[in-house]
Protein backbone atom coordinates (compact mmCIF):
# COMPACT_ATOMS: atom_id res chain seq x y z
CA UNK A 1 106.49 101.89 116.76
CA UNK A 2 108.05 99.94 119.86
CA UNK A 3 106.47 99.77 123.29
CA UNK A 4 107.64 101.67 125.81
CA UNK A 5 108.82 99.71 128.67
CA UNK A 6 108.19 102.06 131.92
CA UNK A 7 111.28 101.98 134.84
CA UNK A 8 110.91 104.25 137.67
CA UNK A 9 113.82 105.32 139.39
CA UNK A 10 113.09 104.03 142.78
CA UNK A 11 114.35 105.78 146.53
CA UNK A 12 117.06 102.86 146.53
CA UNK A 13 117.05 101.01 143.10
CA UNK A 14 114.44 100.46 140.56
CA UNK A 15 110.98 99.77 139.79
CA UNK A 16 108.57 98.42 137.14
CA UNK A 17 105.47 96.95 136.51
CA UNK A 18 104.83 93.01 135.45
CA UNK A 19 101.90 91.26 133.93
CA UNK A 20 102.39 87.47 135.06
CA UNK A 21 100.38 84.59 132.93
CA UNK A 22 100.63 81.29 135.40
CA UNK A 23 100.66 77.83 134.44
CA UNK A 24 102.40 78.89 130.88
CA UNK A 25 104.18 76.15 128.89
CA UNK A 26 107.39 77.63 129.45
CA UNK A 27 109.05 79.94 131.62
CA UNK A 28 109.55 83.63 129.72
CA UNK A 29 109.74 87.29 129.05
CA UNK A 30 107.14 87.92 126.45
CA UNK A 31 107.41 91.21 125.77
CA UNK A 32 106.43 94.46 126.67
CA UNK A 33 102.42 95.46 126.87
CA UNK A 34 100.53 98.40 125.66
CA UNK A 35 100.59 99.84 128.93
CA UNK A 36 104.20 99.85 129.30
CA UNK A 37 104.06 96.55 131.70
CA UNK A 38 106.40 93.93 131.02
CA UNK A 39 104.76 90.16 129.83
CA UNK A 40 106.40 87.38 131.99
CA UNK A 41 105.36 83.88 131.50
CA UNK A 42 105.52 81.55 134.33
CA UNK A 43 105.06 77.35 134.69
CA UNK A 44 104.10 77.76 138.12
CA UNK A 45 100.79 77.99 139.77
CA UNK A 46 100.04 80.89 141.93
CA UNK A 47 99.29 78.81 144.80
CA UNK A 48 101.39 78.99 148.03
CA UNK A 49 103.53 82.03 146.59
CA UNK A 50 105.32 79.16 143.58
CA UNK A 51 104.56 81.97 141.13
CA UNK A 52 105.90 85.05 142.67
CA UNK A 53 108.62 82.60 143.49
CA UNK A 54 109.35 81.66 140.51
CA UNK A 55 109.07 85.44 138.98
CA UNK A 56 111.99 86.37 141.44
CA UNK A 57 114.03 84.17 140.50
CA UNK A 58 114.22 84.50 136.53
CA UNK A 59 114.37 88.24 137.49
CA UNK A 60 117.43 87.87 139.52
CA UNK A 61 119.14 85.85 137.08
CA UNK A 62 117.75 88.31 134.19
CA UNK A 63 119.10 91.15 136.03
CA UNK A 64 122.08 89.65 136.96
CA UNK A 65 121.05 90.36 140.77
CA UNK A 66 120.65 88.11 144.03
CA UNK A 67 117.20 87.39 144.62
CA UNK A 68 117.08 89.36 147.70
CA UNK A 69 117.56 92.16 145.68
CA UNK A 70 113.90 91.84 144.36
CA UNK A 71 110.88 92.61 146.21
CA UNK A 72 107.04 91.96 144.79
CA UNK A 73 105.90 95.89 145.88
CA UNK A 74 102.33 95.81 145.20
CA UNK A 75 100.04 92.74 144.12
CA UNK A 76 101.41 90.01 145.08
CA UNK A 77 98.34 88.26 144.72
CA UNK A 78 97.54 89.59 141.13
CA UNK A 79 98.33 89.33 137.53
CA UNK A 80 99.91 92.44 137.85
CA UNK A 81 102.76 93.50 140.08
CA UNK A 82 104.71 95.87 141.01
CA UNK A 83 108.48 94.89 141.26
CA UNK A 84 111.23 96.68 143.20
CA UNK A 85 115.33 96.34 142.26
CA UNK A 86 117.20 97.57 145.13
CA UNK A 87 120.45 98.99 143.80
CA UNK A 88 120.08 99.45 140.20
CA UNK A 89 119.12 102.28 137.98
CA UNK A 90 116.76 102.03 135.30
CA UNK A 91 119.30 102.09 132.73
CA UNK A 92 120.46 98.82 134.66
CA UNK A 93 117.33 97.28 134.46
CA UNK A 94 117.04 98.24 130.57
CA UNK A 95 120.12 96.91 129.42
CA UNK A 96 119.92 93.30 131.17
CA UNK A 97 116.16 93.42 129.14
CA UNK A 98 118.03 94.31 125.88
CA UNK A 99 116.03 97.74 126.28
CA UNK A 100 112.47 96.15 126.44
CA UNK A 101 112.89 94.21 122.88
């Protein structure tokens, strides 16, 4: 049975929640967790923001958004994150993440 991968329909776009693993040996989309959050790995080290940094990016380019587009809602400083997609639906966000798979 698949994972389901959880995408709130947001006041202006789109949000979901990401678990980020630092320092990874390459920069990815693992996967979706049991708790519905989506598994991103990241080269980067947390310090000085390179991580969140780095997560925006390969989320704009995922989503097919500008950057600007993407805000890190809640934890910024943790693991997990929430993320914010201004002017997208969740089926937006689904479809550029092949539906979670």
């Amino acid at each position: 049975m698949p994972r389901e991968f959880k995408i709130t329909d947001a006041q202006h776009g789109a949000a979901f929640t990401v678990r980020v693993v630092t320092k990874a040996s390459s920069v990815e989309i693992a996967g979706i967790q049991d708790d519905g959050a989506l598994k991103i790995r990241l080269t980067e080290s947390p310090a000085e923001g390179r991580a969140n940094a780095q997560l925006i990016d390969l989320l704009a380019e995922v989503l097919e958004v500008e950057p600007d587009q993407i805000a890190i809602v809640a934890g910024e400083d943790k693991p997990s994150k929430i993320i914010s997609v201004e002017g997208v639906t969740p089926g937006w966000i689904e479809q550029r993440l092949g539906r979670g798979e």
